[in-house]
Protein backbone atom coordinates (compact mmCIF):
# COMPACT_ATOMS: atom_id res chain seq x y z
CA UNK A 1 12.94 144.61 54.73
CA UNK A 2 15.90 144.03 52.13
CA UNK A 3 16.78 140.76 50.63
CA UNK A 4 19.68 138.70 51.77
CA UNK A 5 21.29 136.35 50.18
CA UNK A 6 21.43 133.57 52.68
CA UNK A 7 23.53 131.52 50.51
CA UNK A 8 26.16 134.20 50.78
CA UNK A 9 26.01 134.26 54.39
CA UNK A 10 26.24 131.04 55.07
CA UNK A 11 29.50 130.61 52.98
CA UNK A 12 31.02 132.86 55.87
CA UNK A 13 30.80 129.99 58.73
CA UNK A 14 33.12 127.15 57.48
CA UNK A 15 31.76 124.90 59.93
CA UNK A 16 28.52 124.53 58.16
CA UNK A 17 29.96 122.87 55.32
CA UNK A 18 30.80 119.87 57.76
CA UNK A 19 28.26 119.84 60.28
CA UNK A 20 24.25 120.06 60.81
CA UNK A 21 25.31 122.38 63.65
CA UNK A 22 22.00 123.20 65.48
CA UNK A 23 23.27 123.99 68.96
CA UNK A 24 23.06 128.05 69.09
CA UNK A 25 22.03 128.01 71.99
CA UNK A 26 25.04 126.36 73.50
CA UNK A 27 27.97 128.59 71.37
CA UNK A 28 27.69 129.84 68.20
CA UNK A 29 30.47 128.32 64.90
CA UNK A 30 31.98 131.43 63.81
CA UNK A 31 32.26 133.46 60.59
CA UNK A 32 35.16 134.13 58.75
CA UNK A 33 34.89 137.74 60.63
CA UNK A 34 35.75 136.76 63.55
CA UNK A 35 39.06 134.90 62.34
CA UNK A 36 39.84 137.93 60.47
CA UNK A 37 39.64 140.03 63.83
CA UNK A 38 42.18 138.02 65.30
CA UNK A 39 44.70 138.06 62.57
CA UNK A 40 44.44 141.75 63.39
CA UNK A 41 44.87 142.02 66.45
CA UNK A 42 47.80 140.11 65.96
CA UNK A 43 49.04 142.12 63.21
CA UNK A 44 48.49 145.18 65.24
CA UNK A 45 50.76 143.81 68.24
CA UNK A 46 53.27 142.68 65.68
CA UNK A 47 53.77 146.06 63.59
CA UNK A 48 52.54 148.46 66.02
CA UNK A 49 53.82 146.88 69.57
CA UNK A 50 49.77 146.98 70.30
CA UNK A 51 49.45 150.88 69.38
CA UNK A 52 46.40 149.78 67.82
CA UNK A 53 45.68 146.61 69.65
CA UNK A 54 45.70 147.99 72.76
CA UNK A 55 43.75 151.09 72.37
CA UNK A 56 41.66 152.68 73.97
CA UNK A 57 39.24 153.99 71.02
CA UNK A 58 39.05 151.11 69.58
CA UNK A 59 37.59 150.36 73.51
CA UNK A 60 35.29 153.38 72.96
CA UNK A 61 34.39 152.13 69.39
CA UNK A 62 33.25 148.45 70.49
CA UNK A 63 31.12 150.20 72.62
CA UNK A 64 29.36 152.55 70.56
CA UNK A 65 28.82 149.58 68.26
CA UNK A 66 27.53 147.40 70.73
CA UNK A 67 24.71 150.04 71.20
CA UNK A 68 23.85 150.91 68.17
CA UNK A 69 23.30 147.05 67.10
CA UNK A 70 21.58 146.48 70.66
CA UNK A 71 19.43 149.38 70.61
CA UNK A 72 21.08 151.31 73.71
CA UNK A 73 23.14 154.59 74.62
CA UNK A 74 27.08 153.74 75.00
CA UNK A 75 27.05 155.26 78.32
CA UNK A 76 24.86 152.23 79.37
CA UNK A 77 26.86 149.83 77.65
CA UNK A 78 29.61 147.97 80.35
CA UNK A 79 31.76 145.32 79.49
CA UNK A 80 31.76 142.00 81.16
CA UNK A 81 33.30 138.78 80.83
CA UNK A 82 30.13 136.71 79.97
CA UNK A 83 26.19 137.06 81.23
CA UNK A 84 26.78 135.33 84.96
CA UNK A 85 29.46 138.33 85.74
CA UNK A 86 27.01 140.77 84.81
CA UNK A 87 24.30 138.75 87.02
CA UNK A 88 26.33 139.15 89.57
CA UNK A 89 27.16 142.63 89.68
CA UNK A 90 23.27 143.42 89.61
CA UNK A 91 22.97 140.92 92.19
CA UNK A 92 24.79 142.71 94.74
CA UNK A 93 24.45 146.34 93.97
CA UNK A 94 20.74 147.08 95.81
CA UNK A 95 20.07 148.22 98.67
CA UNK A 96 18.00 145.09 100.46
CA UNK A 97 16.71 144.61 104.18
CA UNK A 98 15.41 141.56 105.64
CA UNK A 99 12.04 141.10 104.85
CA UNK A 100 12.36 142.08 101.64
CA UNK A 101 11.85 139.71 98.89
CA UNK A 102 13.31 139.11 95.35
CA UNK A 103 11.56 137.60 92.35
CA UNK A 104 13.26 135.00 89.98
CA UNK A 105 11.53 131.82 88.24
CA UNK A 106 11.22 128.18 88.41
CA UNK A 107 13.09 128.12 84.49
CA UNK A 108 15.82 129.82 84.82
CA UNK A 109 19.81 129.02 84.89
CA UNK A 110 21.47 127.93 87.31
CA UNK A 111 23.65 131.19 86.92
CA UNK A 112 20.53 133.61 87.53
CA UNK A 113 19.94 131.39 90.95
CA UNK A 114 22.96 131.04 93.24
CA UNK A 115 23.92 134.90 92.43
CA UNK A 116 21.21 135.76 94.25
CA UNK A 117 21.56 133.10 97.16
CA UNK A 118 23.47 135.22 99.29
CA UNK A 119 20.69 137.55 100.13
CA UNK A 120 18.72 134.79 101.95
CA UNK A 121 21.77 135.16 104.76
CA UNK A 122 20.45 138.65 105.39
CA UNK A 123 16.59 137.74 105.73
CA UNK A 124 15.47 138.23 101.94
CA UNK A 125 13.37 135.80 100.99
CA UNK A 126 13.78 134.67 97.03
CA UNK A 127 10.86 133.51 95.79
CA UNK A 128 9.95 131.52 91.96
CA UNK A 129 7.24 132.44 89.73
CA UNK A 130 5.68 128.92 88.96
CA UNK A 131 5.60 128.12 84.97
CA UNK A 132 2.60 127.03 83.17
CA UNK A 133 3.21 124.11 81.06
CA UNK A 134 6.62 125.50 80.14
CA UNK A 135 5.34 129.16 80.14
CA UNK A 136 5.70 132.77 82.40
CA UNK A 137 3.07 134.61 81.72
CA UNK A 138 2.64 138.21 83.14
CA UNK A 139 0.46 136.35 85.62
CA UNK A 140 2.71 134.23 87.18
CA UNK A 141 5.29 136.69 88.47
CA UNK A 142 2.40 138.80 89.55
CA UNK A 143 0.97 136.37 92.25
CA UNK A 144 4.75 136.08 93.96
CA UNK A 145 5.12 139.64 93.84
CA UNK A 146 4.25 142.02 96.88
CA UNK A 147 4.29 145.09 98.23
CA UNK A 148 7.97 144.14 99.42
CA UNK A 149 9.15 142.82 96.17
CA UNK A 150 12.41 144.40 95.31
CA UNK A 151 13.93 142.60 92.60
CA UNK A 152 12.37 140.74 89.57
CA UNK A 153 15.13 138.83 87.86
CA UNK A 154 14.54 136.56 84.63
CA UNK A 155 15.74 135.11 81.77
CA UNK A 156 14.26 137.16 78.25
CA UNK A 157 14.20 133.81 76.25
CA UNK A 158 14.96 130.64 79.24
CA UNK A 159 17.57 128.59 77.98
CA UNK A 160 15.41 125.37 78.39
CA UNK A 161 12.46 125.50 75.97
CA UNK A 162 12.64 128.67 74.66
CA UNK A 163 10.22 130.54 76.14
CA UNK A 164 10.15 134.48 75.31
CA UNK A 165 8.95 135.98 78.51
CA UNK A 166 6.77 139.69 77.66
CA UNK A 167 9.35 141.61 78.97
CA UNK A 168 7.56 145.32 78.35
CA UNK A 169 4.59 144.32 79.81
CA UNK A 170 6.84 143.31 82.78
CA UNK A 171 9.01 146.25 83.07
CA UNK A 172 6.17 148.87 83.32
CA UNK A 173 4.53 146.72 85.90
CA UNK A 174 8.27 146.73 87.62
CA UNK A 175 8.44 150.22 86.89
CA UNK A 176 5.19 151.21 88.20
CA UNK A 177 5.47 149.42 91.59
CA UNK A 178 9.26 150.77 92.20
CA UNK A 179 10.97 147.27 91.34
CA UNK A 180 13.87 146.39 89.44
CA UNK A 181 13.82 144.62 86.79
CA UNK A 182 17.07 142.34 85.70
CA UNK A 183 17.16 140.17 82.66
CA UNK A 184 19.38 137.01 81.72
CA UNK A 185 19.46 138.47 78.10
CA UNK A 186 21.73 136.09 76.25
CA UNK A 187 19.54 134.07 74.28
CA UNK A 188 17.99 137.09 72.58
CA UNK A 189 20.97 138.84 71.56
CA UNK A 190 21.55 138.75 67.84
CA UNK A 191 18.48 137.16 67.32
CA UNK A 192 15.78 139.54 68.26
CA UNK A 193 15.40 143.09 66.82
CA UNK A 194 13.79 144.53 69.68
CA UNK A 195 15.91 147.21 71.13
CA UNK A 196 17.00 146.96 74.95
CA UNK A 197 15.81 150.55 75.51
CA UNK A 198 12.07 149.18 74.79
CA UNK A 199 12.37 146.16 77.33
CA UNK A 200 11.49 148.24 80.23
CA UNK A 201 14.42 146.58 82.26
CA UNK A 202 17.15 148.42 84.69
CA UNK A 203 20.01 145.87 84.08
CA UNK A 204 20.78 143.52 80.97
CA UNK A 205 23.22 140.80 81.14
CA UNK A 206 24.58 139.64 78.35
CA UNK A 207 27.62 137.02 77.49
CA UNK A 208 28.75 137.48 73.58
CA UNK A 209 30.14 133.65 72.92
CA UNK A 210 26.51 132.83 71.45
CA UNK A 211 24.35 134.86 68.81
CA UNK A 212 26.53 138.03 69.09
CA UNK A 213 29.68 135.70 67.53
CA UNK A 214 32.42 137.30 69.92
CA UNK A 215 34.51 134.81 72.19
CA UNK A 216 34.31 133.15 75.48
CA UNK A 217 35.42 135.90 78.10
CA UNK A 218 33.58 138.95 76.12
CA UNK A 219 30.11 140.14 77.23
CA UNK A 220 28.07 143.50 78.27
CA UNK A 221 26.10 144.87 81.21
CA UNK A 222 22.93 147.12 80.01
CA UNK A 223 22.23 149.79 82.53
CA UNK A 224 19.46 151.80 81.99
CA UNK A 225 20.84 155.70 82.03
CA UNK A 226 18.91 156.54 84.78
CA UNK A 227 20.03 153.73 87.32
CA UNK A 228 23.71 153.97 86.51
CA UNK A 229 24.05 156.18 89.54
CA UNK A 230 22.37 154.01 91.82
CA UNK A 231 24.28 151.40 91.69
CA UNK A 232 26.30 150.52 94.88
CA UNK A 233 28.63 147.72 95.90
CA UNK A 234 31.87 147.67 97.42
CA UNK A 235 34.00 146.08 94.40
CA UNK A 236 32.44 149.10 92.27
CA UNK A 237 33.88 152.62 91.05
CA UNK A 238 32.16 155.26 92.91
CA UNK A 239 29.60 157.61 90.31
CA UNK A 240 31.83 160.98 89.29
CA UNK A 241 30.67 163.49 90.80
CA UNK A 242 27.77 166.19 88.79
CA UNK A 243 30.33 168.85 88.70
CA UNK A 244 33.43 167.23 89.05
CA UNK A 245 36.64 166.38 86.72
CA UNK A 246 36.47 162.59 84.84
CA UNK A 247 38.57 160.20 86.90
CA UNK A 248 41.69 159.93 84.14
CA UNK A 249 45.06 158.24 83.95
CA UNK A 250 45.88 159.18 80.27
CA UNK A 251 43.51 161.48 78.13
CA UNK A 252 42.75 158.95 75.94
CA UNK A 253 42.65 155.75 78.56
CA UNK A 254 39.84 153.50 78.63
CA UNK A 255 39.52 153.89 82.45
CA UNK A 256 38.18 156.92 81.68
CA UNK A 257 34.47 157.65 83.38
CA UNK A 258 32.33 160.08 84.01
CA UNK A 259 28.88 158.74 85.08
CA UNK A 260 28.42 155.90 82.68
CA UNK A 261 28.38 152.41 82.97
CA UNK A 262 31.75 152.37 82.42
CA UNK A 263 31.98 152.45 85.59
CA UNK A 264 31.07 148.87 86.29
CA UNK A 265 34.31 147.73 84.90
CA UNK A 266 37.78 147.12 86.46
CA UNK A 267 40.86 146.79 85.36
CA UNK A 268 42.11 146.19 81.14
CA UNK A 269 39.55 144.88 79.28
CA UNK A 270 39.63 141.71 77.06
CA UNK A 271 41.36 143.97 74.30
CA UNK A 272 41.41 140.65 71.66
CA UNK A 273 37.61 139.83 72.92
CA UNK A 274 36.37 143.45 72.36
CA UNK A 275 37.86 143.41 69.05
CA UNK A 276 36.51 140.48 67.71
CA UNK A 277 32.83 141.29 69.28
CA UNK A 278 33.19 144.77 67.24
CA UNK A 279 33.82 143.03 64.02
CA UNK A 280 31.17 140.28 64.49
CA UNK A 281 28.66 143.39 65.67
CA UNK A 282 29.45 145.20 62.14
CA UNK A 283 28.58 141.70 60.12
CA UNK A 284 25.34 141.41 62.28
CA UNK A 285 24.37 145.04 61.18
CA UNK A 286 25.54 144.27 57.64
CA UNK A 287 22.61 141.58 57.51
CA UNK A 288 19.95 143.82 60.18
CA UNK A 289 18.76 142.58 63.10
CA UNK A 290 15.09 142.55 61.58
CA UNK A 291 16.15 140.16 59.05
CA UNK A 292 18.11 138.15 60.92
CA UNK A 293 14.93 138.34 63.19
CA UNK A 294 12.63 137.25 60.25
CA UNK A 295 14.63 134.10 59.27
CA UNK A 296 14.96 132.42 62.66
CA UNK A 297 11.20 132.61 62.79
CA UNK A 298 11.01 131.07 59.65
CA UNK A 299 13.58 128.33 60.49
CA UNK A 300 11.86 127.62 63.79
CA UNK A 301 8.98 127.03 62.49
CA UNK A 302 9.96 124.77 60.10
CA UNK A 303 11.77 122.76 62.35
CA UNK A 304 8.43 122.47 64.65
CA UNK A 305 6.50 121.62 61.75
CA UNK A 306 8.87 118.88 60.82
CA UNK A 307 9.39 117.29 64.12
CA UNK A 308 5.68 117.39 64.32
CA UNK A 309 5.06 115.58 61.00
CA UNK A 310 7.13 112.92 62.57
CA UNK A 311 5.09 112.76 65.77
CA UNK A 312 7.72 114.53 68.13
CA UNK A 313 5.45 116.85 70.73
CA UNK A 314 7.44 120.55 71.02
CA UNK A 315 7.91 121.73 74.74
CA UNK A 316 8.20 125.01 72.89
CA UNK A 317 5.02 127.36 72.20
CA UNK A 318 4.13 127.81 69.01
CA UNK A 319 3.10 131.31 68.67
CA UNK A 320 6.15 133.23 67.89
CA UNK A 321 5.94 135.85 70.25
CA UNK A 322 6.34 133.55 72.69
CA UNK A 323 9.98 132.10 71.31
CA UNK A 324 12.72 132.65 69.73
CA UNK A 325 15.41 130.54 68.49
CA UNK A 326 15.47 127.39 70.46
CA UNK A 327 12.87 124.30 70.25
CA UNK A 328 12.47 121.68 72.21
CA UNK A 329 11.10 118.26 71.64
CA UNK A 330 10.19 115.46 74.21
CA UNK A 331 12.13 111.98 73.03
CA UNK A 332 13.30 109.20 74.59
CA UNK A 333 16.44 108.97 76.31
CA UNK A 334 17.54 112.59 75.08
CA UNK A 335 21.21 112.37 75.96
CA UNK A 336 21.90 108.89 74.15
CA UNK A 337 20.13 110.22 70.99
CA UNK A 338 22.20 113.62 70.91
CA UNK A 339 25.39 111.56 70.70
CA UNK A 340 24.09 108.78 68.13
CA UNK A 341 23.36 112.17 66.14
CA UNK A 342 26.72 113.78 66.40
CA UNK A 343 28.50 110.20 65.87
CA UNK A 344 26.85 108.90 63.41
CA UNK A 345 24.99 111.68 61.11
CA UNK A 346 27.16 114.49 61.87
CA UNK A 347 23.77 116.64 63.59
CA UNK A 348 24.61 118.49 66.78
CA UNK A 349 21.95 119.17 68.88
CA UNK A 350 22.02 119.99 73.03
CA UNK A 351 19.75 118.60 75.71
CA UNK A 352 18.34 120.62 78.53
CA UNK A 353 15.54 119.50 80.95
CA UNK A 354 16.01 116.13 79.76
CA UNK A 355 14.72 117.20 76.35
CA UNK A 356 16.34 117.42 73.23
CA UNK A 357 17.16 121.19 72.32
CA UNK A 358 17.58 122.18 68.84
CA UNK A 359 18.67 125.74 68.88
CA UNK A 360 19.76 127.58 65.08
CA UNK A 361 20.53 131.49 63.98
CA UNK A 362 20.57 132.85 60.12
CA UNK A 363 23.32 130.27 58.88
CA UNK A 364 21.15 127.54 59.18
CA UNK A 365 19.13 126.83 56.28
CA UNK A 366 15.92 124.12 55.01
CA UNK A 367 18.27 121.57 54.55
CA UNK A 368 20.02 121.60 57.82
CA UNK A 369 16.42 121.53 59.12
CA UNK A 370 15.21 118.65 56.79
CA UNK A 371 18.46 116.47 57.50
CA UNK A 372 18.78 116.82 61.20
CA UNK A 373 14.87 115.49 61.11
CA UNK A 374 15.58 112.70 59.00
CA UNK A 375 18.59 111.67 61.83
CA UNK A 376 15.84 111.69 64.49
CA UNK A 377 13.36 110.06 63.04
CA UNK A 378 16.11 107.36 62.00
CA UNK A 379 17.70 107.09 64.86
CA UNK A 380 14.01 106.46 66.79
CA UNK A 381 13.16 103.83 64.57
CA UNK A 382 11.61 105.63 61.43
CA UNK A 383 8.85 106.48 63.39
């Protein structure tokens, strides 16, 4: 693993210089990449009357670098406007009767619950693998799964405390059984280096606002090769056909398809969003992915260190293959505190489950860590 200046990096986010930002989890502050990206864009509409702007390699090109940094194929790459529109096209594009039953958990977001709602109209019973003490272990999807369990749909890291759920050891048993495996991915992306070929899931959602540094609106659907064929709903392009011509209105148009995800998407894409999540994707793979991998861990577990020093329990397991970037701490009256810490010491912080979340990525550093700590323990009476 190659050494990275951190100092460096961290001069690109102008934000930090400011604020204690710890809210990752939430959005991300951007780098001075993706300001740059827009300028562009700009410039290319200007001089160009969107030659460039509006093209459709530079379409092609977002997606081949979305895949490469994600560990995927570009024909299973599909762009979406943020993680819930992705949830939503898996959640209507299997075949379900009544009686059959879909898997999701008692952690997850709202947005990976009410897509699936509708089924329960049609007789499909959605059932919640139970957590234990803020964890999913293989375990506990395994005792609400059945012999008609169709779906399995979770979050990779849950927004609330953190938790990494063992998403291999998940997919085979999907796999194995004939069940399909969707995962609320957003939390991992840009922060975790494994690849979303070795998840062992059929459908990835993914919004781009947070640790991939694109903007609100820009986002990606991974569909395993093999499944983007199967695929049905009424809102979606039909699969080309084996033998047949690609669907085409110009040559070079980025409605172009033939048997890829691309197929999942309608209409002009978010040309300015695309752009920018291109650019941030090239300064993510300028740092690696196993790096950036290596100093959240490191951050994290400062952080849980610290806040234990100061006698703050974490809701978040310690082992790290069991979390990512997010910890959460038990306090008292969580919401109050996170505003007395943006008002008056300039920390932002997040509260979910009526915990305070403290969520960072590779821009962060020790001192963000050791001041935001020093405004807790301050602000709860130098305990």
């Amino acid at each position: 693993m190659e050494t990275v200046n951190w100092t460096t990096i961290r001069a690109e986010f102008p934000a930090l210089a400011n604020w204690t930002y710890l809210d990752t989890a939430r959005k991300t502050v951007p780098p001075r990449c993706q300001e740059q990206a827009m300028r562009d864009y700009w410039g290319d509409i200007a001089e160009t009357a969107g030659a460039d702007a509006w093209s459709a390699l530079n379409v092609a090109e977002t997606r081949n670098t979305m895949a490469r940094l994600l560990g995927a194929k570009p024909a299973e790459i599909a762009f979406m406007k943020n993680t819930t529109e992705g949830l939503t096209l898996a959640a209507h594009a299997f075949e379900l009767k009544a009686g059959d039953n879909i898997v999701l958990t008692d952690m997850e977001h709202v947005a990976n619950v009410w897509v699936w709602k509708h089924w329960e109209a049609r007789g499909v019973e959605i059932r919640y693998a139970k957590n234990r003490d803020g964890r999913l272990p293989l375990e506990a999807f395994l005792e609400r799964m059945d012999a008609r369990t169709r779906v399995v749909s979770t979050a990779y890291i849950t927004y609330g405390n953190g938790y990494r759920v063992d998403l291999p050891a998940l997919g085979k048993v999907c796999r194995d059984n004939g069940v399909r495996l969707v995962v609320d991915g957003v939390q991992a992306a840009g922060v975790l280096a494994m690849p979303l070929s070795g998840l062992g899931a059929d459908l990835v959602a993914i919004g781009g606002h947070k640790n991939l540094f694109g903007l609100t609106g820009s986002g990606l659907l991974y569909c395993r090769e093999e499944m983007v064929d199967q695929l049905q709903a009424p809102f979606l392009k039909p699969p080309a056909g084996k033998a047949g011509k690609a669907a085409s209105a110009h040559l070079k148009s980025q409605f172009d398809y033939v048997r890829t995800a691309h197929r999942f998407e309608g209409g002009n894409p978010n040309f300015l969003g695309l752009r920018v999540l291109r650019r941030s994707a090239e300064f993510l793979e300028s740092i690696g992915v196993a790096n950036i991998e290596a100093r959240v861990r490191g951050l994290t577990t400062l952080a849980m260190e610290k806040l234990a020093a100061i006698g703050l329990k974490s809701n978040t397991p310690e082992p790290w293959h069991e979390r990512a970037q997010i910890v959460s701490v038990a306090v008292p009256d969580a919401g109050a505190l996170m505003d007395r810490l943006r008002e008056k010491h300039r920390v932002i912080v997040n509260v979910k489950d009526g915990a305070l979340r403290i969520s960072m990525n590779f821009a962060n550093n020790e001192e963000d860590i050791e001041r935001a700590v020093a405004a807790i323990r301050a602000e709860l009476g130098g305990r």
